[in-house]
Protein backbone atom coordinates (compact mmCIF):
# COMPACT_ATOMS: atom_id res chain seq x y z
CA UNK A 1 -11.43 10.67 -15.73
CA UNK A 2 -13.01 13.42 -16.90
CA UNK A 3 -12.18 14.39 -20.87
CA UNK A 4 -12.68 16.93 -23.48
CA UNK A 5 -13.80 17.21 -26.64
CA UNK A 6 -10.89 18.29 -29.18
CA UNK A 7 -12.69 18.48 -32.58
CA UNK A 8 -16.17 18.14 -32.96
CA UNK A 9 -15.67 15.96 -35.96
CA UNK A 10 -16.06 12.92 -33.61
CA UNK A 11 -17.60 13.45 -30.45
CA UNK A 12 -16.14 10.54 -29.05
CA UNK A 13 -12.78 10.92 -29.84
CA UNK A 14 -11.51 13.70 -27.28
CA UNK A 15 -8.47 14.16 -25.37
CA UNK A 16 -7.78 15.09 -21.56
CA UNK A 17 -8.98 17.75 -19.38
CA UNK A 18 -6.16 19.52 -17.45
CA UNK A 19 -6.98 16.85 -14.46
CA UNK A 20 -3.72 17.38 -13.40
CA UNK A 21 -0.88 17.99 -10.13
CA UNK A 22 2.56 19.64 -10.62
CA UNK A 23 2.23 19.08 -14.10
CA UNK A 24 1.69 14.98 -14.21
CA UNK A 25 -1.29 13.23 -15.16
CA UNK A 26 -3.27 11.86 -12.12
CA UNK A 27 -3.36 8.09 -12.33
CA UNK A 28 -6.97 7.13 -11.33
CA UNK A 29 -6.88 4.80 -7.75
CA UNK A 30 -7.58 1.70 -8.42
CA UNK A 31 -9.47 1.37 -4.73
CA UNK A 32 -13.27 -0.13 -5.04
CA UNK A 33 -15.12 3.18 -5.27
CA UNK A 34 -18.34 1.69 -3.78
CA UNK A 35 -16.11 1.18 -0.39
CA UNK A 36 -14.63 3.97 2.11
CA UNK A 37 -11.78 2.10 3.18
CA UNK A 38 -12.82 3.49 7.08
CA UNK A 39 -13.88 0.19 8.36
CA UNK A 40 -13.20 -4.18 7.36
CA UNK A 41 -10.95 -6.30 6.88
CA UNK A 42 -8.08 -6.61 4.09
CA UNK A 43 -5.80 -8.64 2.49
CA UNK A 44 -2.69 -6.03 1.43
CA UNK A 45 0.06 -6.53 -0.90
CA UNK A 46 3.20 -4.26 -1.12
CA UNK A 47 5.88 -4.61 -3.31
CA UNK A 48 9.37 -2.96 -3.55
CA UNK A 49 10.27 -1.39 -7.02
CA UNK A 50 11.12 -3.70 -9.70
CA UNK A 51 10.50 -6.59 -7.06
CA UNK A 52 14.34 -5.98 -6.23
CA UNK A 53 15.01 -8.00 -3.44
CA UNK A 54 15.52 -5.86 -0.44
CA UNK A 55 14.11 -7.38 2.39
CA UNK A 56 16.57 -10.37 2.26
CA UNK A 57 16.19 -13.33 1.38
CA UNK A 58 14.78 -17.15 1.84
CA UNK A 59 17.44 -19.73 2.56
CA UNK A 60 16.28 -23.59 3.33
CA UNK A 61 12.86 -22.53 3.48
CA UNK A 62 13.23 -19.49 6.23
CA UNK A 63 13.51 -16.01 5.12
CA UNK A 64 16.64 -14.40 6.54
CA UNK A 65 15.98 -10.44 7.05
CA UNK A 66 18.47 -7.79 6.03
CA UNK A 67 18.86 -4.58 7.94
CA UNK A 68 15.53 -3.28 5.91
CA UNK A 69 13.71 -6.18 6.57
CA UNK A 70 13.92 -6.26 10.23
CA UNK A 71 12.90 -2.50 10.46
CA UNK A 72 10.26 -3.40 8.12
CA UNK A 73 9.63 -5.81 10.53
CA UNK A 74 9.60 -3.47 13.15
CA UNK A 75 7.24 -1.19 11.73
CA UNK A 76 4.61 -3.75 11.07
CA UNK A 77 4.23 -4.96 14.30
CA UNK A 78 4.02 -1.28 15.56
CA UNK A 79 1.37 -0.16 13.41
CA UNK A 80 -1.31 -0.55 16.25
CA UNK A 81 0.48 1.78 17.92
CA UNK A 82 0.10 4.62 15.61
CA UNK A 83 -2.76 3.66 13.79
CA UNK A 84 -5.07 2.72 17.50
CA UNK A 85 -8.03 1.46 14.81
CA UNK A 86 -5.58 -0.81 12.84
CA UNK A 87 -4.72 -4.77 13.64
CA UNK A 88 -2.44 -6.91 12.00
CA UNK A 89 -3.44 -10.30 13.47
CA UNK A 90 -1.26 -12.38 10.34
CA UNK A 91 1.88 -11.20 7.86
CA UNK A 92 4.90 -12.14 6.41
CA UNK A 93 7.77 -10.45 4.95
CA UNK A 94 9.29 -12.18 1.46
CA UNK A 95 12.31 -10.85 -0.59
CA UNK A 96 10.36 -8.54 -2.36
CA UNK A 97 6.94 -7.78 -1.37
CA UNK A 98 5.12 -8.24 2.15
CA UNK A 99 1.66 -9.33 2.69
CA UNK A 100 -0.68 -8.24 5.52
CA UNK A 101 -4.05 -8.84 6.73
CA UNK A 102 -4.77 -5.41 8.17
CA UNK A 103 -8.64 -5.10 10.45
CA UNK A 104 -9.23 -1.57 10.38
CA UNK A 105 -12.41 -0.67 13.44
CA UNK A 106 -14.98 1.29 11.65
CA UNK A 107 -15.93 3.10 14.64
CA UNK A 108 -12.65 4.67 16.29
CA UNK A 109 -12.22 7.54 15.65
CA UNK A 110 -10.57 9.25 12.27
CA UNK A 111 -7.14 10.73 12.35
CA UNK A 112 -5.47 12.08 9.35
CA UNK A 113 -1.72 11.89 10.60
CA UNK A 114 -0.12 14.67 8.43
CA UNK A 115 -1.31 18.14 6.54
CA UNK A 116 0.16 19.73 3.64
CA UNK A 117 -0.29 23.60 3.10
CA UNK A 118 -3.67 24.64 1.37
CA UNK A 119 -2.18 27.81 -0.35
CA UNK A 120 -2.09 27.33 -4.44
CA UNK A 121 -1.75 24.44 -5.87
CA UNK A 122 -1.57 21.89 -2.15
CA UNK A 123 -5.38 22.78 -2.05
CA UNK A 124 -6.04 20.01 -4.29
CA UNK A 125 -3.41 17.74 -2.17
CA UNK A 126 -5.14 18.29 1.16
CA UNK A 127 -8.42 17.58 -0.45
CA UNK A 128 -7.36 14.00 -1.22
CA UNK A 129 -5.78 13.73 2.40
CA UNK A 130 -8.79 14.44 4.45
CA UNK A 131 -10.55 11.98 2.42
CA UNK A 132 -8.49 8.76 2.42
CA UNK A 133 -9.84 6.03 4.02
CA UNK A 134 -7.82 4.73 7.38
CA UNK A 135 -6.83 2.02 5.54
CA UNK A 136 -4.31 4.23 3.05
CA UNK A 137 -3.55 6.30 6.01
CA UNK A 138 -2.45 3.15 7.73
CA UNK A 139 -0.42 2.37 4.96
CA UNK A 140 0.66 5.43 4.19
CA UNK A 141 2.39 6.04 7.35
CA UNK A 142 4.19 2.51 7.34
CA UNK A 143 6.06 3.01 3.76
CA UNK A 144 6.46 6.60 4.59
CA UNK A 145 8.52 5.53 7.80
CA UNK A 146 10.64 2.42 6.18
CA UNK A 147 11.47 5.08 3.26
CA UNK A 148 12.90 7.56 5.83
CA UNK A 149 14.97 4.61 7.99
CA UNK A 150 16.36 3.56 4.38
CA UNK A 151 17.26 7.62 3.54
CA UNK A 152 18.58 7.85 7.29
CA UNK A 153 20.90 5.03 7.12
CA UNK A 154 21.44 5.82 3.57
CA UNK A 155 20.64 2.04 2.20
CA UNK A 156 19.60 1.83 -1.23
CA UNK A 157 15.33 1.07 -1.19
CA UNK A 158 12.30 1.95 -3.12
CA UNK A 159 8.82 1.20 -3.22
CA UNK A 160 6.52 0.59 -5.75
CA UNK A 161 4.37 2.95 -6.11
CA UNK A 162 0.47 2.18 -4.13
CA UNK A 163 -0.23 -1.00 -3.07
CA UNK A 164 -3.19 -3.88 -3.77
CA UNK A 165 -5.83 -4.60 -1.60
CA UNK A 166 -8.22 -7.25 -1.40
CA UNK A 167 -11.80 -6.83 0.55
CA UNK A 168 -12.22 -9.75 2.69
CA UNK A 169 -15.78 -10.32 2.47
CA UNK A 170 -15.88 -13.47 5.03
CA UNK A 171 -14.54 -16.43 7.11
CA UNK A 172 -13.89 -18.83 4.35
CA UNK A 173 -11.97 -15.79 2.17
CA UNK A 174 -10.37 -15.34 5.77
CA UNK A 175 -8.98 -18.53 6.25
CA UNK A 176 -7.71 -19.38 2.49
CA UNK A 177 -6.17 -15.99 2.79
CA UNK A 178 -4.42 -16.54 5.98
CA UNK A 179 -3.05 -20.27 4.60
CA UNK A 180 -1.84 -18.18 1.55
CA UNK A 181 0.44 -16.00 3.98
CA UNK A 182 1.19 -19.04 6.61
CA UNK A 183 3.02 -21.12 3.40
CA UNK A 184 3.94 -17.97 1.93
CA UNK A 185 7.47 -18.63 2.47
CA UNK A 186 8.07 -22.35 1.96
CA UNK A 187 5.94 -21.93 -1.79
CA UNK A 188 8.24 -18.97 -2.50
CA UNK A 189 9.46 -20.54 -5.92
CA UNK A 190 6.00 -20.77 -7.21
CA UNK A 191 4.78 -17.54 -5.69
CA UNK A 192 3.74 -14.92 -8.60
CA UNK A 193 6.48 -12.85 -7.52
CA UNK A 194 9.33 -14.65 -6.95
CA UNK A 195 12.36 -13.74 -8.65
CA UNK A 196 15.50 -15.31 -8.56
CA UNK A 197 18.29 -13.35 -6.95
């Protein structure tokens, strides 16, 4: 982040630049900025705000969906469909968070699915949209669309705010990640997210 220097007394003292959109502080993205996120594979995490159980909950070792859960579900399994360079070949849905292996194909070809206005200050906004990697694009679209089902059918929901990915760099990381998700559900009480409802 880029800073300024406020006194000249210590040159390493300084305070922010005016790095900033609609008046907020940018948080930096805490993506691996070696990596373009336009090709691999990926172990995702995405949580709901305050881990508040939304998506239902696990009852003698099965995880019952609610309404939101199901359309999360849904949405999931459909995300080939919009996203033609995305596969989701292993996930689970847990009270709180989901996890996903997602395989995004390096060669298809790149869509950005939306465009904000590049008068004034949404300049800066479409900037950052025509360079995100399919991968946030991917996931992107999926909150954006189990947001609006929860506004349309006015249920209360929220995300958290990004997501954490996880660069899987080969088979062995594959398979330890894909036992992870498998027993997800039956080692929910000594998962590091679990809360009790």
């Amino acid at each position: 982040m880029p800073w300024r220097v406020s006194t000249g007394q210590n040159p390493k003292r300084t305070t922010m630049s005016d790095d900033r959109f609609q008046n907020k502080y940018r948080i930096e993205s805490a993506r691996a900025w070696w990596h373009d996120y336009d090709g691999g594979s990926y172990f995702i995490t995405i949580c709901t705000k305050h881990r508040d159980h939304f998506f239902g909950e696990i009852v003698d070792g099965k995880m019952i969906l609610s309404d939101i859960g199901d359309y999360t579900q849904q949405c999931v399994e459909q995300i080939p469909l919009h996203n033609p360079y995305a596969e989701i070949p292993l996930y689970t849905i847990m009270p709180n968070h989901l996890h996903l292996i997602v395989l995004i194909n390096g060669s298809a070809g790149r869509d950005v699915p939306w465009r904000v206005s590049t008068t004034g200050k949404n300049k800066m906004m479409q900037n950052i949209a025509n360079k995100q990697g399919r991968l946030a694009t991917t996931i992107g679209g999926f909150k954006q669309s189990v947001t609006r089902f929860s506004n349309e059918k006015q249920i209360p929901f929220s995300w958290q705010p990004r997501f954490h990915d996880h660069i899987i760099r080969d088979n062995s990381e594959m398979k330890r990640i894909a036992s992870y998700i498998e027993n997800n559900v039956a080692n929910w009480k000594d998962d590091e997210f679990y809360t009790p409802r």
